[in-house]
N, C-alpha and C. Protein backbone atom coordinates (compact mmCIF):
# COMPACT_ATOMS: atom_id res chain seq x y z
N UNK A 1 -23.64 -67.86 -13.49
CA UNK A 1 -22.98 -67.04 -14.47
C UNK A 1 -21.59 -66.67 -14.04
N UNK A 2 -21.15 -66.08 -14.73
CA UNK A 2 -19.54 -65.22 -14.48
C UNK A 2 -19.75 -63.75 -14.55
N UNK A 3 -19.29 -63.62 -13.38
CA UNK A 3 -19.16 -62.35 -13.10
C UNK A 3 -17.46 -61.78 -12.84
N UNK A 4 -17.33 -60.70 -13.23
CA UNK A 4 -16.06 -59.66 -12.86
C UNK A 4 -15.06 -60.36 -13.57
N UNK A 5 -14.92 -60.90 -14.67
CA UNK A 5 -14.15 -61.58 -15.50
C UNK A 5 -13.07 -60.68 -16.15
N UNK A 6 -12.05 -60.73 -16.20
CA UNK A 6 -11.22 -59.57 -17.10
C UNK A 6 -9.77 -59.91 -16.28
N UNK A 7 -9.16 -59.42 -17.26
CA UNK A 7 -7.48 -59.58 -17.15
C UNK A 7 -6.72 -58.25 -17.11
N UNK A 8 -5.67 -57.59 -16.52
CA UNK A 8 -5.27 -56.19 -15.82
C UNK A 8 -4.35 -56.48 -17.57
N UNK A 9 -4.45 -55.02 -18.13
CA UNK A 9 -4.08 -54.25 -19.32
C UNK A 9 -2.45 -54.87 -19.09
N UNK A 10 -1.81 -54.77 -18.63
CA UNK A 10 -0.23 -55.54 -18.69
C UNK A 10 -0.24 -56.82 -19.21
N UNK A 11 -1.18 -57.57 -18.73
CA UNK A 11 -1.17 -58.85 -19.19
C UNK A 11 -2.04 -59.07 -20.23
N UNK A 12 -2.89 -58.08 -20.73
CA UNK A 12 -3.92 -58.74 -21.91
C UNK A 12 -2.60 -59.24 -22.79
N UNK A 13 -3.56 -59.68 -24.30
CA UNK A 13 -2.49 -59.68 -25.60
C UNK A 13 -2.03 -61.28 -25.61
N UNK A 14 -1.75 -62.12 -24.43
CA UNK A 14 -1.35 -62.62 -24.03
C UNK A 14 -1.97 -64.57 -23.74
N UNK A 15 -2.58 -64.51 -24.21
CA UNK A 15 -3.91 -65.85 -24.40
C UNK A 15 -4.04 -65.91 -23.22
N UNK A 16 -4.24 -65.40 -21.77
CA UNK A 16 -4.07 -65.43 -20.11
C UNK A 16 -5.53 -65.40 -20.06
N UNK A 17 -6.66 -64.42 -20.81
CA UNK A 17 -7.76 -64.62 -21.12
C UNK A 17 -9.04 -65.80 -21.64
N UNK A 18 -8.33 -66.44 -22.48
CA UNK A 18 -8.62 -68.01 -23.14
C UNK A 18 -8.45 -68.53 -22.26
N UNK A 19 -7.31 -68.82 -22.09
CA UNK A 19 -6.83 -69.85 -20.79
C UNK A 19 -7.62 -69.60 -20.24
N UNK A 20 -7.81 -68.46 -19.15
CA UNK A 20 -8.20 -68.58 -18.02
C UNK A 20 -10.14 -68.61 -18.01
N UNK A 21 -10.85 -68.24 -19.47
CA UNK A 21 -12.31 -68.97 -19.70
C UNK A 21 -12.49 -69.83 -20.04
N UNK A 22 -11.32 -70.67 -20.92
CA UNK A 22 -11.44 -72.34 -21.22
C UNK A 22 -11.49 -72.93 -20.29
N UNK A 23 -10.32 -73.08 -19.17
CA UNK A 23 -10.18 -73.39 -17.81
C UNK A 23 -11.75 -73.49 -16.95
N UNK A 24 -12.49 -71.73 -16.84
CA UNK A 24 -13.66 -72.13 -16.15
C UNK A 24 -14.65 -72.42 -17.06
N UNK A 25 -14.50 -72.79 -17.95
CA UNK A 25 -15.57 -73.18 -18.54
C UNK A 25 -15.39 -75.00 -18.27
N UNK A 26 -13.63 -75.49 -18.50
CA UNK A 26 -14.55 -76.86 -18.11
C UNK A 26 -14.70 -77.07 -16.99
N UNK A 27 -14.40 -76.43 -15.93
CA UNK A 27 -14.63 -76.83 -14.67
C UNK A 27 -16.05 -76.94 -14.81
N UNK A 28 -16.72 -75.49 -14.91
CA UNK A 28 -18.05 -75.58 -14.93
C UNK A 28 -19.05 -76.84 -15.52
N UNK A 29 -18.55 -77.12 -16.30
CA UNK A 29 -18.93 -78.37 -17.59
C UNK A 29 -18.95 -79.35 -16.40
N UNK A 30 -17.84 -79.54 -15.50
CA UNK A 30 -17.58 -80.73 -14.79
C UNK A 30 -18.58 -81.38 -13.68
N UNK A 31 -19.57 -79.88 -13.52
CA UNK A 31 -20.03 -79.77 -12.61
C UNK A 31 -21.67 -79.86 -13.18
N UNK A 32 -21.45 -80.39 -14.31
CA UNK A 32 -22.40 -80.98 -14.97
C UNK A 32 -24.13 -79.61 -15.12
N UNK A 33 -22.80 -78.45 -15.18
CA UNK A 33 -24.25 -77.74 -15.19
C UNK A 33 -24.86 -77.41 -16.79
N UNK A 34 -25.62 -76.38 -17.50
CA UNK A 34 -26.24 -76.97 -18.04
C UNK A 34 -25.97 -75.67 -19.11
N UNK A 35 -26.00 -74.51 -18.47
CA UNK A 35 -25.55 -73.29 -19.52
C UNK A 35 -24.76 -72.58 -18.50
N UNK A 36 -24.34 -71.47 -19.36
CA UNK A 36 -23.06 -70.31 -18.82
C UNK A 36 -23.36 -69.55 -18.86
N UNK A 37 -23.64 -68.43 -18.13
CA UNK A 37 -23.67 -66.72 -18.52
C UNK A 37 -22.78 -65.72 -18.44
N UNK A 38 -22.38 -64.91 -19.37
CA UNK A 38 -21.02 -63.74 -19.21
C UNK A 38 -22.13 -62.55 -19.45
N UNK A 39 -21.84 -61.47 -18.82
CA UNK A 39 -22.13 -59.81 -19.07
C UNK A 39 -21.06 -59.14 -19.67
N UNK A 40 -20.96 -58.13 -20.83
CA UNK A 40 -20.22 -57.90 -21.19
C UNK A 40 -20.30 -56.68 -21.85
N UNK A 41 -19.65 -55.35 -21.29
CA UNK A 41 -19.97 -53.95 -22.32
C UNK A 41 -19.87 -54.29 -24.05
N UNK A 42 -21.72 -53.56 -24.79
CA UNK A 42 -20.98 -54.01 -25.95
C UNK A 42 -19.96 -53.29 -26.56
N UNK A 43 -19.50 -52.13 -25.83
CA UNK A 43 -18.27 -51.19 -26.70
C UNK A 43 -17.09 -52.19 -26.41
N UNK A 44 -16.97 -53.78 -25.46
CA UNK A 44 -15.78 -54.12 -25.54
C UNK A 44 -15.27 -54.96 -26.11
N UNK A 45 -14.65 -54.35 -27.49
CA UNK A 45 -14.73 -55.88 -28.89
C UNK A 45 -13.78 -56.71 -28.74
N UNK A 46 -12.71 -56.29 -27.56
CA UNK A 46 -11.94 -57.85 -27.15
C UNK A 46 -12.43 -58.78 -26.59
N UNK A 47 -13.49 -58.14 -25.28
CA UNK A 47 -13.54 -59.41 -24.28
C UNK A 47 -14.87 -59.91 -25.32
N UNK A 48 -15.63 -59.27 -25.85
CA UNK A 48 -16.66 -59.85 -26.80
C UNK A 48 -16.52 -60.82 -27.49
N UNK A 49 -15.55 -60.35 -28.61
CA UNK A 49 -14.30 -60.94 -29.65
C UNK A 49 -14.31 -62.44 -28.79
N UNK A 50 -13.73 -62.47 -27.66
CA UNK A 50 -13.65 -63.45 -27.43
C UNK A 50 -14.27 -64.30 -26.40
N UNK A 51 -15.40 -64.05 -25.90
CA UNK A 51 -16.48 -64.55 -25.74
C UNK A 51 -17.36 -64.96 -26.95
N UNK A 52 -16.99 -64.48 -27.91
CA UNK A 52 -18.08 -65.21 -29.50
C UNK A 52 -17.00 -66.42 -29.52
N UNK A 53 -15.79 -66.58 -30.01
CA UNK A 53 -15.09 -67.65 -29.92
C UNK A 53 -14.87 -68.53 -29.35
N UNK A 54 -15.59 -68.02 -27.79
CA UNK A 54 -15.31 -69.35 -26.92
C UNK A 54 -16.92 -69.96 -27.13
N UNK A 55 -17.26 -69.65 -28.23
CA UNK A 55 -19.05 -70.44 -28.39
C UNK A 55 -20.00 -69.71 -27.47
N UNK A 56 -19.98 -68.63 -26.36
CA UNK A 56 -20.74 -67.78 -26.16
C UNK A 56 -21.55 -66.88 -27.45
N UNK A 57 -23.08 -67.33 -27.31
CA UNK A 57 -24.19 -66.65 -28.33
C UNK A 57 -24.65 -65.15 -27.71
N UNK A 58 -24.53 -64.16 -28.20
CA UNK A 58 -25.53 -62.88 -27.68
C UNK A 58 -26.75 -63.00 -27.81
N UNK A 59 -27.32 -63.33 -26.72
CA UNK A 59 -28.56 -63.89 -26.38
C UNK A 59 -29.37 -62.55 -25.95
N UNK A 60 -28.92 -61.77 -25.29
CA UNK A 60 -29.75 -60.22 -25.14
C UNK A 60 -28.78 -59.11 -24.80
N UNK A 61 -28.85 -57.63 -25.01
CA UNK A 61 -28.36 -56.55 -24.92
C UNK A 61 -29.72 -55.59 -24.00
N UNK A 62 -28.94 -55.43 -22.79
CA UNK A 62 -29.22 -54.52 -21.99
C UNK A 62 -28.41 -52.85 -21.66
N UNK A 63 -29.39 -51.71 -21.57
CA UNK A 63 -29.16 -50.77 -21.37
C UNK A 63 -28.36 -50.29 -19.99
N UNK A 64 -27.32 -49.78 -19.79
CA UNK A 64 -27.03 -49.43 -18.45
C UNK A 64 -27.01 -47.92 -18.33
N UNK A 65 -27.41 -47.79 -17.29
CA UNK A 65 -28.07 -46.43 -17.09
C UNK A 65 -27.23 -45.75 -16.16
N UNK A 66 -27.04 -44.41 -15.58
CA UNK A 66 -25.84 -43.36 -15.12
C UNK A 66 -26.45 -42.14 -15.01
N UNK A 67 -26.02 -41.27 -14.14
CA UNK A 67 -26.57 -40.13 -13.87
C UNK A 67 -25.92 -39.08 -12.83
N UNK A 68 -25.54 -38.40 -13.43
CA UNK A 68 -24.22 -37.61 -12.93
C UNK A 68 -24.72 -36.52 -11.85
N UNK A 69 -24.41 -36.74 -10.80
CA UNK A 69 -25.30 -35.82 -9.32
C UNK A 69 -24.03 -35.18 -8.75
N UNK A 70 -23.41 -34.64 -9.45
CA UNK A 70 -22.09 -33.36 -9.01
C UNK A 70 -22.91 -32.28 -9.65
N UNK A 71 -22.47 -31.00 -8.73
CA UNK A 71 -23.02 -30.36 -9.32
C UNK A 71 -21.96 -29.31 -9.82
């Protein structure tokens, strides 16, 4: 899968994103493997946005969990 994927807020806007998942996606392809996996907050409708476009399916939604121990 892909992990820690994302582009620093100066440069979004910028297709640096595309590029740079088209890019590993064909490498990956090259390497003759067989599927791809991305994680992705669903509150984030860019990198989502464009993970649906690059032919990534939402295949499952998981809960992440937090718990604030300041007192």
């Amino acid at each position: 899968g892909i992990y820690g994927f994302g582009i620093l807020p100066d440069y979004r806007g910028r297709s640096y994103g595309r590029q740079m998942l088209e890019e590993t996606i064909r490498t990956i392809r090259s390497q003759s493997q067989k599927t791809i996996t991305i994680s992705v907050d669903t509150t984030n409708t860019n990198a989502l946005g464009l993970y649906l476009s690059c032919g990534f399916e939402i295949k499952a939604t998981y809960g992440y969990y937090a718990m604030d121990i300041t007192d």
